[in-house]
Protein backbone atom coordinates (compact mmCIF):
# COMPACT_ATOMS: atom_id res chain seq x y z
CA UNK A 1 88.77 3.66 -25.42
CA UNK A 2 85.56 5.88 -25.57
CA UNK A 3 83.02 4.91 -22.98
CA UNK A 4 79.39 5.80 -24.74
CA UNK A 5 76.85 6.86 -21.98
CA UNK A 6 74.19 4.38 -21.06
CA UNK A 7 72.23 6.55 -18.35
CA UNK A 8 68.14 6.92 -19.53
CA UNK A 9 68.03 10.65 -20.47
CA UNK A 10 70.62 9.29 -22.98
CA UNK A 11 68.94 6.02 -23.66
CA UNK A 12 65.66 7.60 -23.98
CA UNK A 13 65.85 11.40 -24.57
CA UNK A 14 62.28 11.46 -26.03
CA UNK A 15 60.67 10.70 -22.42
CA UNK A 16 62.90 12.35 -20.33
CA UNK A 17 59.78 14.56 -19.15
CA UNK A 18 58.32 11.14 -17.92
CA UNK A 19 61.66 9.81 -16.52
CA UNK A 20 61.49 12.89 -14.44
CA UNK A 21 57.64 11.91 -13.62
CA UNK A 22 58.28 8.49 -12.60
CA UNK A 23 61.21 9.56 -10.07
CA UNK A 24 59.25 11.83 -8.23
CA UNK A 25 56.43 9.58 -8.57
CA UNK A 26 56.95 6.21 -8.40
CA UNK A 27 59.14 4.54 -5.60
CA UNK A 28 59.49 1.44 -7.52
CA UNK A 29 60.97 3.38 -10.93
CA UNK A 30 63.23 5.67 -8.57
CA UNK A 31 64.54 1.89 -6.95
CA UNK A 32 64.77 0.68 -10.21
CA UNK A 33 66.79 4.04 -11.74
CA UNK A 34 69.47 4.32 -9.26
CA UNK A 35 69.85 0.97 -9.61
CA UNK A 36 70.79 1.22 -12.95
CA UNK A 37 72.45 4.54 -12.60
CA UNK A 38 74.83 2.89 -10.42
CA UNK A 39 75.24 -0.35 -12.54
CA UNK A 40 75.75 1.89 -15.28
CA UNK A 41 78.60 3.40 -13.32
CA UNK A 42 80.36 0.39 -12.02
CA UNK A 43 79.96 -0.96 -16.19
CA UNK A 44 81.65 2.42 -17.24
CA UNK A 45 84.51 2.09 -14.43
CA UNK A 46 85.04 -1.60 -15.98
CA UNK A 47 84.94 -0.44 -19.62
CA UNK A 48 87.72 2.05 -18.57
CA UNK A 49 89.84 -0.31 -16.53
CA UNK A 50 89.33 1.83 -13.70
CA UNK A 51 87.94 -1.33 -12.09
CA UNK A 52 89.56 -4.39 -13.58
CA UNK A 53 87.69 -7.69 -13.95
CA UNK A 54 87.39 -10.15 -15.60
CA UNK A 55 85.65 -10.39 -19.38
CA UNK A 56 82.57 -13.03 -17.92
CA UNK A 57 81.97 -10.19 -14.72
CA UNK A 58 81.85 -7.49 -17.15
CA UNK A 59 79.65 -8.81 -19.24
CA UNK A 60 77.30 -10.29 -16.36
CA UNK A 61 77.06 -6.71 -15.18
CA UNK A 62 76.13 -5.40 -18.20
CA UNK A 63 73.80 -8.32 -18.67
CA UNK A 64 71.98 -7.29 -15.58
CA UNK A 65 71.81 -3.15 -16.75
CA UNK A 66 70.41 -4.51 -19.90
CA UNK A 67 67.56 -6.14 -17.80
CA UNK A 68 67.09 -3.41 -15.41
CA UNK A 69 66.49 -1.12 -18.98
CA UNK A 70 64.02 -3.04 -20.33
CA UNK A 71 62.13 -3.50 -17.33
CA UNK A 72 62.25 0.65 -16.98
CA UNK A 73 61.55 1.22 -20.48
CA UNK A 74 58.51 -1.09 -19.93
CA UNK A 75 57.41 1.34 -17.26
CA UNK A 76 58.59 4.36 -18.52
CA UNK A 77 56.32 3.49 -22.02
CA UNK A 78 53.15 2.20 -20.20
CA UNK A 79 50.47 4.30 -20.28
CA UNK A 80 49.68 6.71 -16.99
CA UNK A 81 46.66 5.47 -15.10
């Protein structure tokens, strides 16, 4: 099976300049990023059976990256102040 890549330079490659921003920036984003970054991870291990689980775990985990994306995206699109 072919894993696609959820990371944010992926996700969003139109604002990877302010991806960048916000990690050297903002300690809250940078939290926020490697927490997905390593949800994103454990998701892709699960999709490939590196890490098996069950169907309702993999989907709560990828649940929970979906969440921690929209709440970045929310930051990564708000205007600079």
């Amino acid at each position: 099976m072919s894993v696609t890549h959820h990371d944010l330079v992926h996700e969003f490659p139109e604002h990877k300049e302010r991806i960048h921003d916000l990690k050297t920036s903002n300690a809250h984003f940078r939290k926020l990023f490697e927490q997905y970054h390593d949800l994103t991870r454990e998701v892709e291990n699960m999709e490939n059976e590196v890490t098996p689980v069950t169907t309702q775990t993999e989907e709560d985990a990828k649940l929970k990256r979906l969440h921690l994306k929209d709440e970045l995206y929310r930051m990564i699109t708000q205007e600079a102040h």
